[in-house]
Protein backbone atom coordinates (compact mmCIF):
# COMPACT_ATOMS: atom_id res chain seq x y z
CA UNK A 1 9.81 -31.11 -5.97
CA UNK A 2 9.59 -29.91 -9.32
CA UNK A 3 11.94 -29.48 -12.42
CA UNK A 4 12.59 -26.13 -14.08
CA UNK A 5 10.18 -27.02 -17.16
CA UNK A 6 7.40 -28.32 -14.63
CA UNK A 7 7.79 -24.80 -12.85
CA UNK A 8 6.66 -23.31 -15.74
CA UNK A 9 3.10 -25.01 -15.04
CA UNK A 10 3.83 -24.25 -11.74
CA UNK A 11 4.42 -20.70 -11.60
CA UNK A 12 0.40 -19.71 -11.92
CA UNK A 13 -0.06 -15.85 -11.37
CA UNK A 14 3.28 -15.43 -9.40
CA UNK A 15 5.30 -12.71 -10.83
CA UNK A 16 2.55 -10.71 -12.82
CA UNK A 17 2.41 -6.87 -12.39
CA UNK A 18 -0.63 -5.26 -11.56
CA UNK A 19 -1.33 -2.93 -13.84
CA UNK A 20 0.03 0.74 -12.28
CA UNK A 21 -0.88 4.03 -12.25
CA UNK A 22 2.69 5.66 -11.50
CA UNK A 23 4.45 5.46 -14.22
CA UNK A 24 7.39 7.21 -13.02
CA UNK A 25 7.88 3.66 -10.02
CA UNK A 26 7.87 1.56 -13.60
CA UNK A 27 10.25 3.49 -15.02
CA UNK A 28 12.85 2.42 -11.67
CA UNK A 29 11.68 -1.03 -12.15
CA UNK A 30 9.68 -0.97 -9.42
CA UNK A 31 6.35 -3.21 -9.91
CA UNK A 32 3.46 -4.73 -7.60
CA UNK A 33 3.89 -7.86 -8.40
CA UNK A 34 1.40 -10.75 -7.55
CA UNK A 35 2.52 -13.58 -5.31
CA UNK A 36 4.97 -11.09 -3.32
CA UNK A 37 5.16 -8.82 -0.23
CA UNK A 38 5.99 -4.87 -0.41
CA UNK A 39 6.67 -2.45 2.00
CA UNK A 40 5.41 1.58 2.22
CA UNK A 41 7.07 3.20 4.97
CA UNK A 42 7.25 6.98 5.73
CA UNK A 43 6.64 9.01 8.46
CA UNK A 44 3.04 9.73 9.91
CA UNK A 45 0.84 12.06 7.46
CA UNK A 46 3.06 11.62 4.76
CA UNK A 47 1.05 9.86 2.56
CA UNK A 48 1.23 5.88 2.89
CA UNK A 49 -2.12 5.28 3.14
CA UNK A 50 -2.41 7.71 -0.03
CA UNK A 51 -0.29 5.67 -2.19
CA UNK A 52 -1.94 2.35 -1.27
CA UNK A 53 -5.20 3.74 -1.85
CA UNK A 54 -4.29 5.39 -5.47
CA UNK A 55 -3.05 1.94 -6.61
CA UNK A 56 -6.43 0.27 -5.50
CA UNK A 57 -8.61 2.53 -6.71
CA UNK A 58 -6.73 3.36 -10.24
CA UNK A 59 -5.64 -0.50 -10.86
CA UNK A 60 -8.86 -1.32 -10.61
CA UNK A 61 -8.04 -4.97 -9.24
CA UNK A 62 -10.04 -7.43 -6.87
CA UNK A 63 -8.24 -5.87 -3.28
CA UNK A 64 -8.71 -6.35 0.29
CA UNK A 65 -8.15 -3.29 2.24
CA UNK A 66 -7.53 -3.66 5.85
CA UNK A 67 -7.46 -0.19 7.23
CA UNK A 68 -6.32 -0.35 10.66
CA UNK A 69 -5.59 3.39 10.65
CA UNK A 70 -8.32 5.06 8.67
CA UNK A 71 -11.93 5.02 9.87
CA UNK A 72 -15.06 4.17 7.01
CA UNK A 73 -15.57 8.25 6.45
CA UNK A 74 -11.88 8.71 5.65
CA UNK A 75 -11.59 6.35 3.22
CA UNK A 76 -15.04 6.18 2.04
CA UNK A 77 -14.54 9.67 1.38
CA UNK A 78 -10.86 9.65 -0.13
CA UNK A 79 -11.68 6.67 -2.43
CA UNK A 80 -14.95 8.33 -3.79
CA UNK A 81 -12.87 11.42 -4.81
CA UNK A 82 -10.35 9.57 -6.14
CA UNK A 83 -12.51 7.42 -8.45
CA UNK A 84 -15.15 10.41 -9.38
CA UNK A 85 -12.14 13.54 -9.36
CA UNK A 86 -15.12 15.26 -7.00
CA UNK A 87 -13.83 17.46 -3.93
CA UNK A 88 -12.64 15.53 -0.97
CA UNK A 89 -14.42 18.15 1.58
CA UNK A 90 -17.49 18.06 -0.46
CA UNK A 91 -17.57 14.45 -0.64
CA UNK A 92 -17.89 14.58 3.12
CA UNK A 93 -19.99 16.72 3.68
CA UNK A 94 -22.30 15.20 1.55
CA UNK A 95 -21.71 11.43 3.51
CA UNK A 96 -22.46 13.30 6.75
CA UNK A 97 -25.61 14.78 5.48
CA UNK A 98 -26.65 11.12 3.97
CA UNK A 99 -27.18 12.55 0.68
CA UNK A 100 -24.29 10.57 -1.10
CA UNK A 101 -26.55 8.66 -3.89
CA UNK A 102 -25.18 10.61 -6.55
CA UNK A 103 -22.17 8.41 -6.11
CA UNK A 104 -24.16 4.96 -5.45
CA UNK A 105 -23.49 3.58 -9.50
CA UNK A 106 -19.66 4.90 -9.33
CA UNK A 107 -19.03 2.97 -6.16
CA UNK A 108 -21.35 -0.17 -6.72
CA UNK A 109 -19.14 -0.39 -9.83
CA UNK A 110 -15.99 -0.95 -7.30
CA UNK A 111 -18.19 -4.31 -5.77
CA UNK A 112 -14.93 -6.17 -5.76
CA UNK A 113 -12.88 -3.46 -3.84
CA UNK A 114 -13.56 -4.71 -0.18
CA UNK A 115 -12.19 -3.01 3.50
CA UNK A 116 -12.42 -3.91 6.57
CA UNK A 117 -11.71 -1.67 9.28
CA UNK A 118 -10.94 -3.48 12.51
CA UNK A 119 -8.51 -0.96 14.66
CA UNK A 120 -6.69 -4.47 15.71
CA UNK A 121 -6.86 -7.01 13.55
CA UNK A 122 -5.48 -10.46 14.05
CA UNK A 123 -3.76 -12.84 11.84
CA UNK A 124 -7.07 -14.88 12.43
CA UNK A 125 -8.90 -11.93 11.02
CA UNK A 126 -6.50 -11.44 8.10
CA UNK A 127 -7.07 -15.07 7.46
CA UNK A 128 -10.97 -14.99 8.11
CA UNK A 129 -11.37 -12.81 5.86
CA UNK A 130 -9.66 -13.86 2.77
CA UNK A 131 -11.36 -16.91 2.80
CA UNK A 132 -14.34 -15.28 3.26
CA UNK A 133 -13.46 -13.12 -0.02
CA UNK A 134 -12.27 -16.16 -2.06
CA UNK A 135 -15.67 -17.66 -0.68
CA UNK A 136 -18.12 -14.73 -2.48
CA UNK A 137 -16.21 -14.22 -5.66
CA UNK A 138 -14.04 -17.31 -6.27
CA UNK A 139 -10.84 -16.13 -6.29
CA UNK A 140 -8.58 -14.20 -3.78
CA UNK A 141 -8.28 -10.65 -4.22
CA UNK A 142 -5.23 -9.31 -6.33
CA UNK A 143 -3.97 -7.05 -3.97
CA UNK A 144 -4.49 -6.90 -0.19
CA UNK A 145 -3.03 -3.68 1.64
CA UNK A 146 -1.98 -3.76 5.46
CA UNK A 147 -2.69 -0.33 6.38
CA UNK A 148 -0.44 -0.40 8.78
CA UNK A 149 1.65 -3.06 9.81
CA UNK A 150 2.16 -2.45 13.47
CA UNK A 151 -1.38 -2.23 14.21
CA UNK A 152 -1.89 -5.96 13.00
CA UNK A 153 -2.28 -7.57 16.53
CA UNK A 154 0.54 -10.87 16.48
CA UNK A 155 1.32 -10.91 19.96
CA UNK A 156 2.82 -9.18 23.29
CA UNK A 157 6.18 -7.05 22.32
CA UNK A 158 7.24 -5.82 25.84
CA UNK A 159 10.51 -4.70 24.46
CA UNK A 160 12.32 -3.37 21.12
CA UNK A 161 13.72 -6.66 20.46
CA UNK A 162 10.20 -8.42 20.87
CA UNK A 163 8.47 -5.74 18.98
CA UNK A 164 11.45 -5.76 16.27
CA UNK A 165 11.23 -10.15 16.31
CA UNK A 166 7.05 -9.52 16.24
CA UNK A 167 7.41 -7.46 12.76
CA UNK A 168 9.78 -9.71 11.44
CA UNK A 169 7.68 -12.86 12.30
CA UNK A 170 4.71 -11.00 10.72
CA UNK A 171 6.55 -9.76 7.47
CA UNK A 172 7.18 -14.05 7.28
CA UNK A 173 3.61 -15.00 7.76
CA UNK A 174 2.03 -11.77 5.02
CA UNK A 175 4.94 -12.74 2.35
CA UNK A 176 4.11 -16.50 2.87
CA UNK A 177 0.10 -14.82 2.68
CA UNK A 178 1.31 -13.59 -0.87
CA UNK A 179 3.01 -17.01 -2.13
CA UNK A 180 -0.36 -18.68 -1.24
CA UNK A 181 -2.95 -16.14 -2.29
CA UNK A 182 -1.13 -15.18 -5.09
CA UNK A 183 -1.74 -11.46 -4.00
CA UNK A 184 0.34 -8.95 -3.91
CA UNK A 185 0.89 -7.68 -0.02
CA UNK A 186 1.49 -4.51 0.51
CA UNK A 187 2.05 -3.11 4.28
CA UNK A 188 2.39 0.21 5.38
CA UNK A 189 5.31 1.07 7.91
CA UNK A 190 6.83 3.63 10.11
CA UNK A 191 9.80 5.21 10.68
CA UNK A 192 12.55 5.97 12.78
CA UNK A 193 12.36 9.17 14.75
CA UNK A 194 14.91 11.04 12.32
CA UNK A 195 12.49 10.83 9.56
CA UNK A 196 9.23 11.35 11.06
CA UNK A 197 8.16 14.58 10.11
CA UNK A 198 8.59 13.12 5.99
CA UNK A 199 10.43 16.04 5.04
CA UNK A 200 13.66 14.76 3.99
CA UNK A 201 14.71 11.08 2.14
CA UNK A 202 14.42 7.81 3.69
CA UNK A 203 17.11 5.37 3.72
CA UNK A 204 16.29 1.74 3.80
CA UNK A 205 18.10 1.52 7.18
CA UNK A 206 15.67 4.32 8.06
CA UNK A 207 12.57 1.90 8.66
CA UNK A 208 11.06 1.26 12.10
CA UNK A 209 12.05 -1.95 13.35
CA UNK A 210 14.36 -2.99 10.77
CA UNK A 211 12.06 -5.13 8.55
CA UNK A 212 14.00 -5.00 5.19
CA UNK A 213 14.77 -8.45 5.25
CA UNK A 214 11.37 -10.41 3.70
CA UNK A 215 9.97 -7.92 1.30
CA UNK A 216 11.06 -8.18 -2.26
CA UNK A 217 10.00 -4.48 -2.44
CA UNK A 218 10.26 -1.61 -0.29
CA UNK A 219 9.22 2.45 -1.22
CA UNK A 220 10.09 4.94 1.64
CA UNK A 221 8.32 8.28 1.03
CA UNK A 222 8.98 11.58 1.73
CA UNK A 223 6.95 14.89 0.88
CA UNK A 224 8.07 18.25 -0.38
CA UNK A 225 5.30 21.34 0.19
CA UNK A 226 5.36 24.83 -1.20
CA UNK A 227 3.85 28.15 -0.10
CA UNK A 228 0.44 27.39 -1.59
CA UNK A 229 -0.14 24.04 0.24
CA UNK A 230 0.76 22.07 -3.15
CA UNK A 231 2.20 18.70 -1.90
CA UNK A 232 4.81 16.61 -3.84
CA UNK A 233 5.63 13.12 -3.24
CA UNK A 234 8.90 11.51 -3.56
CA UNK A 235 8.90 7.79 -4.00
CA UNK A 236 11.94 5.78 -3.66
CA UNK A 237 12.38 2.02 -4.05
CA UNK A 238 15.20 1.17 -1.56
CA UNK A 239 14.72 -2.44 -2.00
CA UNK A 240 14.03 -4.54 -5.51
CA UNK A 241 14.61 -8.02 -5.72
CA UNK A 242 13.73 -7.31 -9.49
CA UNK A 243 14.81 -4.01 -10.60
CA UNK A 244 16.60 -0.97 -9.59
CA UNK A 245 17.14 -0.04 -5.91
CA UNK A 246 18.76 2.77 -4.34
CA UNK A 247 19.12 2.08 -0.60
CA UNK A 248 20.34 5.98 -0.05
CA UNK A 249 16.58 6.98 -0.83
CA UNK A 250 18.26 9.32 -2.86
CA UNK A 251 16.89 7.70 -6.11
CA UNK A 252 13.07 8.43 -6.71
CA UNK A 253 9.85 9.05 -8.52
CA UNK A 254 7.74 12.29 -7.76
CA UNK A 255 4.34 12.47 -7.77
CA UNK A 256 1.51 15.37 -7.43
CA UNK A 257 -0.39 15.04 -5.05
CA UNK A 258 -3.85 16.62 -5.68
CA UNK A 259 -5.34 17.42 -2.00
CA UNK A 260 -8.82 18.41 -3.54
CA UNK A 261 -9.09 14.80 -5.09
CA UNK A 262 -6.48 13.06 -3.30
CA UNK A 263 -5.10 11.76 -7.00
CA UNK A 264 -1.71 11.18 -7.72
CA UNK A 265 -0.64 11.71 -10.53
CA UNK A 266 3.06 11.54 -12.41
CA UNK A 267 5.49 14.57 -12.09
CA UNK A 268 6.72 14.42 -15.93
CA UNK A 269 10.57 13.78 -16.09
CA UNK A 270 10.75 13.54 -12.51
CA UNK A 271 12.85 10.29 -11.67
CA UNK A 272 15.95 11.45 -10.64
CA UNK A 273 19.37 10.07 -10.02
């Protein structure tokens, strides 16, 4: 039990921003902040996993990536043109042809940036391995990402009200993750069926399994694509315990998303309300 002048001492790293590369999410109030849990959701191929990745890589902050849904290659490869600004395809082609030490310094300079990419991974696991990162360095990683958060493995769900109980009971468990760790949690999520194909905004009732209770920030995503296969993202917090929200979706900030380096970077001027 402790007094508002001893939670002062108390408050360690809780609350801090990591520092953030979309400036147009800051603008909306919307910040990663240590010590809590966020939600990503959008619709499959929209660009979760982009986001989360583009935060890691341009924050530049000790992370734990569990990618459930993206093999080694894929994010070996999307993380390497991300950091270097080299061609995706090339990049690949080059890992496939094990002639990738042109990149060796670039990524050995990333030696706190750690994934694991278990299709299933348990709570256990989760736990496993951030003790096993807190072990080698000697501190827990600033930002751990939950790519996604259905394919964490917490138990039968025979039905929608198990499966929708299951994601609540693991939102509890990664938020209480973030209060201990002091990380900031970030899970990717899916959608409901109206907004799966990410073309049009995403309300917070719009999330799969109606989640929106625990996290103190949610972004739902969706994409807009012209004629030449340019991609922009739309980015709209629809839940901030500590700064603007929109729950319409309807609010956001719009990003361009570079498929050749899989950068995103800020559409000036573009938050709109």
């Amino acid at each position: 039990m402790y007094s508002l002048s001893q939670s002062v001492r108390m408050k360690g790293a809780a609350g801090e921003p990591l520092p953030s590369p979309f400036k147009g999410l800051s603008k909306l109030e919307a910040n990663f902040r240590r010590g809590e849990l966020s939600v990503v959701a959008a619709g499959g191929g929209t660009g979760k996993s982009v986001v989360a990745l583009n935060l890691a890589i341009q924050a530049n902050v000790p992370t734990l990536y569990f990618s459930a849904d993206s093999t080694a290659a894929t994010q070996l490869t999307r993380a390497t043109a991300i950091l270097t600004g080299d061609d995706a395809k090339d990049i690949k082609a080059k890992l496939h042809a094990d002639d990738f030490k042109e990149y060796n310094d670039a990524l050995a300079k990333r030696w706190w940036q750690r994934f694991n990419y278990s299709a299933r991974p348990s709570p256990a696991e989760l736990e496993l391995h951030l003790k096993a990162f807190e072990a080698v360095f000697g501190i827990y990683p600033h930002l751990v990402c939950i790519d996604n958060i259905s394919n964490v493995d917490a138990g039968g769900a025979g039905t929608a009200d198990e499966f929708t109980f299951s994601l609540e009971s693991l939102c509890d468990y990664l938020n209480e993750m973030a209060r201990e760790t002091h990380a900031h949690v970030m899970a990717m999520h899916h959608v409901v069926g109206e907004y799966a194909d990410g073309l049009k905004p995403v309300p917070q009732s719009g999330l799969k399994g109606k989640i929106s209770r625990v996290p103190a920030l949610i972004l739902t995503i969706y994409k807009e694509i012209d004629g030449m296969d340019g991609r922009t993202l739309h980015i709209s917090p629809v839940k901030n315990r500590e700064g603007f929200e929109d729950s319409s979706g309807e609010t956001y900030a719009s990003y361009h998303f570079n498929r050749r380096n899989i950068r995103l970077t800020d559409v000036p001027n573009s938050v709109e309300f």
